[in-house]
N, C-alpha and C. Protein backbone atom coordinates (compact mmCIF):
# COMPACT_ATOMS: atom_id res chain seq x y z
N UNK A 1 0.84 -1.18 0.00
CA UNK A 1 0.00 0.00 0.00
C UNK A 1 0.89 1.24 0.00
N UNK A 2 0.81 2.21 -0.95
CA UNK A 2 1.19 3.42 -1.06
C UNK A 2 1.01 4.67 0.35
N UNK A 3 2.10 5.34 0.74
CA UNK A 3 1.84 5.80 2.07
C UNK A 3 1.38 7.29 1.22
N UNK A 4 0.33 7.88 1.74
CA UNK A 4 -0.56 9.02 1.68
C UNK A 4 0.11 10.10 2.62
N UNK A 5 0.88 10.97 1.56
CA UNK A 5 1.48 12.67 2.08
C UNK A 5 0.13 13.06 2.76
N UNK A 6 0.03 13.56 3.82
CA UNK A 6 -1.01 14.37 4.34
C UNK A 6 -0.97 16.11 4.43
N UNK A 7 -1.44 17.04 3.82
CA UNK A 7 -1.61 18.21 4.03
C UNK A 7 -1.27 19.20 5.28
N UNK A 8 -0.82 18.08 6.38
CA UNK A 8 -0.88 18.96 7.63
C UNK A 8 -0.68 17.66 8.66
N UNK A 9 -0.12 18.37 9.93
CA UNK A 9 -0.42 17.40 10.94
C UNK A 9 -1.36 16.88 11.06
N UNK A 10 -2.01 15.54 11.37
CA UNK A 10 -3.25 15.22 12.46
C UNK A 10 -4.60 15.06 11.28
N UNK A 11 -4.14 15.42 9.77
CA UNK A 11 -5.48 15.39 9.01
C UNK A 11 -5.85 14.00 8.61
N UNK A 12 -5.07 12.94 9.15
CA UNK A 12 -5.76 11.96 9.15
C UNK A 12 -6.88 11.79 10.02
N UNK A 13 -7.00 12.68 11.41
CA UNK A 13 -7.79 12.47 12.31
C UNK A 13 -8.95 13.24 11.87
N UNK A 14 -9.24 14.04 10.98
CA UNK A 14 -9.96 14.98 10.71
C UNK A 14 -11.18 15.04 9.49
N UNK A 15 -12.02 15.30 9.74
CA UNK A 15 -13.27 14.97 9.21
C UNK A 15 -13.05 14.56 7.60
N UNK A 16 -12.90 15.50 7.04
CA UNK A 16 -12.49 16.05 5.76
C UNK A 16 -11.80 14.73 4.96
N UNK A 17 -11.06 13.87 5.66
CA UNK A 17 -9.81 12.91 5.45
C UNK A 17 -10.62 11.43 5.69
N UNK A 18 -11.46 11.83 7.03
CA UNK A 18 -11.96 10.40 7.28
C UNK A 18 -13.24 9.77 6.37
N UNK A 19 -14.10 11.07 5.88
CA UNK A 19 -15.36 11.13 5.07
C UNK A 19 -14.74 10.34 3.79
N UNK A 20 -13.98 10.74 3.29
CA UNK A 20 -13.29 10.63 2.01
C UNK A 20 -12.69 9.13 1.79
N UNK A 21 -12.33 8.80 3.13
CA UNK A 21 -11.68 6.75 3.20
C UNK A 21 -13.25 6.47 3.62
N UNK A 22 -14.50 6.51 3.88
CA UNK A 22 -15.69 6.12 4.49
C UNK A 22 -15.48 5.58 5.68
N UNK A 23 -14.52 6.10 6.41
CA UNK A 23 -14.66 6.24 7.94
C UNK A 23 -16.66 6.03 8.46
N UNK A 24 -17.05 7.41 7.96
CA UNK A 24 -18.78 7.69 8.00
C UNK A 24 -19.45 6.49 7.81
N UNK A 25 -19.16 5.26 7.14
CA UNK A 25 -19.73 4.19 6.62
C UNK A 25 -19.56 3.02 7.63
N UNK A 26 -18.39 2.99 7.90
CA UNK A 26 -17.70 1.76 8.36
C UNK A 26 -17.34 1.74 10.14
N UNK A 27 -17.53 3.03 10.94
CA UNK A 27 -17.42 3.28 11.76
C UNK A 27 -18.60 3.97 12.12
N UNK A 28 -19.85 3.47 12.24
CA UNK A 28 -21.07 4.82 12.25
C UNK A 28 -21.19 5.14 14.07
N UNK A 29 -20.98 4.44 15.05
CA UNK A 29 -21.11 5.21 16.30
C UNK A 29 -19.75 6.17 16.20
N UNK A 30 -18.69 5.83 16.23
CA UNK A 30 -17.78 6.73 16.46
C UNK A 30 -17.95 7.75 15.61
N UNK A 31 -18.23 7.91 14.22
CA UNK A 31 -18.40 9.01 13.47
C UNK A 31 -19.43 9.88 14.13
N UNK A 32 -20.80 9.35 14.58
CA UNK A 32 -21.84 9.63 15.29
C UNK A 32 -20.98 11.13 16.45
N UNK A 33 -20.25 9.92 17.12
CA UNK A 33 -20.04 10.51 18.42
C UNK A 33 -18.97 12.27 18.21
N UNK A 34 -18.61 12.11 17.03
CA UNK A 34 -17.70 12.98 16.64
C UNK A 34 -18.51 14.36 15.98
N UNK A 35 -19.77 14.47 15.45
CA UNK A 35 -20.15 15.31 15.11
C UNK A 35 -21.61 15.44 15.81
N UNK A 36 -22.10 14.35 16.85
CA UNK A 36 -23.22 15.37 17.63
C UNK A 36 -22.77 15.94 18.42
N UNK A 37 -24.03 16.86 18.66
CA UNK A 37 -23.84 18.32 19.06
C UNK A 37 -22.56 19.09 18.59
N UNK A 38 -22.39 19.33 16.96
CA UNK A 38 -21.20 20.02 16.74
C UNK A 38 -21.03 21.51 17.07
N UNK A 39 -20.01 21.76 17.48
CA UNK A 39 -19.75 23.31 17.96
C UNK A 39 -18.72 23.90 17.17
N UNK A 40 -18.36 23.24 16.47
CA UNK A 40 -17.52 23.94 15.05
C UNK A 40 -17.49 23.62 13.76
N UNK A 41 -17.45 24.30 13.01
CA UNK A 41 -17.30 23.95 11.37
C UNK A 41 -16.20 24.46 10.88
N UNK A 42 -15.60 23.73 10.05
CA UNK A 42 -14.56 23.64 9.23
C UNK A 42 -14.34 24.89 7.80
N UNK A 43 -13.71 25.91 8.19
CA UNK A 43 -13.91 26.78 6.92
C UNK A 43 -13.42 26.16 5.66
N UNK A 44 -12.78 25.37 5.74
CA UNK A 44 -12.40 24.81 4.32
C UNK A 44 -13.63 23.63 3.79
N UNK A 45 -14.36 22.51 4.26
CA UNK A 45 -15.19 21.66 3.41
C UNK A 45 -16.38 22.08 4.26
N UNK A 46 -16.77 22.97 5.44
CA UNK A 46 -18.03 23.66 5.72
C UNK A 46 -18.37 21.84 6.82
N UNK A 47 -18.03 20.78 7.00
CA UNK A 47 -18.06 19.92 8.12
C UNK A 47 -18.27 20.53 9.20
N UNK A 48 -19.06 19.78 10.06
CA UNK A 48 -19.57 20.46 11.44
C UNK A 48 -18.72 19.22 12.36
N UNK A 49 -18.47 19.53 13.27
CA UNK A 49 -17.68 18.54 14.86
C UNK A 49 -18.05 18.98 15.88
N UNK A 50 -17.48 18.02 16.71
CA UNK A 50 -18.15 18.19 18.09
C UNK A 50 -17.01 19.43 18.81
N UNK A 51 -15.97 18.81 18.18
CA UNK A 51 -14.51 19.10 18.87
C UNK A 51 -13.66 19.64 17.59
N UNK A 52 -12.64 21.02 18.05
CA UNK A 52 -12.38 21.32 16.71
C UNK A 52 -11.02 20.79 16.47
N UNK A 53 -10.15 19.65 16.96
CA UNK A 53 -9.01 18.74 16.74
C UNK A 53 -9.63 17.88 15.27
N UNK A 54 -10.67 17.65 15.61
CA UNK A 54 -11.35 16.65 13.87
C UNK A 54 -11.92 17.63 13.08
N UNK A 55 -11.21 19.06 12.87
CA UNK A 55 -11.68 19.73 11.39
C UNK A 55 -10.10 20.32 10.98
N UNK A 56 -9.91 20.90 9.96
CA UNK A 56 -8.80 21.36 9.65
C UNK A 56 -8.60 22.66 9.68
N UNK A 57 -9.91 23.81 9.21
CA UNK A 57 -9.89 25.06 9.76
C UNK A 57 -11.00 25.46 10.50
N UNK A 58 -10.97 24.65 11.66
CA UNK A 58 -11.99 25.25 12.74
C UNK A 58 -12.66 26.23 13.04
N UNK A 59 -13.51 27.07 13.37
CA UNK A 59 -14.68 28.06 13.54
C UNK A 59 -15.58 27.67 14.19
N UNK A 60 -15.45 28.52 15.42
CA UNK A 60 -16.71 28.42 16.65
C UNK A 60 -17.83 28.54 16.20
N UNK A 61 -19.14 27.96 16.32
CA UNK A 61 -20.56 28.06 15.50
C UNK A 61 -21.09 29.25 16.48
C-alpha cells in the first residue's frame, strides 16, 4: 500500500480525510459521536464537529 502525504499534521484524524476513506460508513457510532452536538465547522469543506481537533480550519458556530 502506497503511504498518503497528508496536508498537515493530524489530518488523518480529521473529518475532511476520514469522510473521504468512508470512515462515516464503516465506523457509524464513532463518526456519530464525533459530530453530535457540533460546535464547530470547518472553513475549508463547511463539516460540522463536536470538537475542533477533527476539522482542519476550525470556527466556533
Amino acid at each position: 500500500m502506497a503511504k498518503v502525504k497528508m496536508p498537515h499534521p493530524a489530518h488523518d484524524k480529521h473529518l475532511c480525510y476520514l469522510v473521504n476513506v468512508g470512515f462515516n460508513n464503516h465506523n457509524v457510532s464513532e463518526f456519530r459521536s464525533m459530530v453530535k452536538n457540533g460546535k464547530f465547522m470547518c472553513k475549508l469543506c463547511g463539516r460540522v464537529a463536536a470538537e475542533s481537533k477533527n476539522l482542519c480550519k476550525p470556527v466556533k458556530l
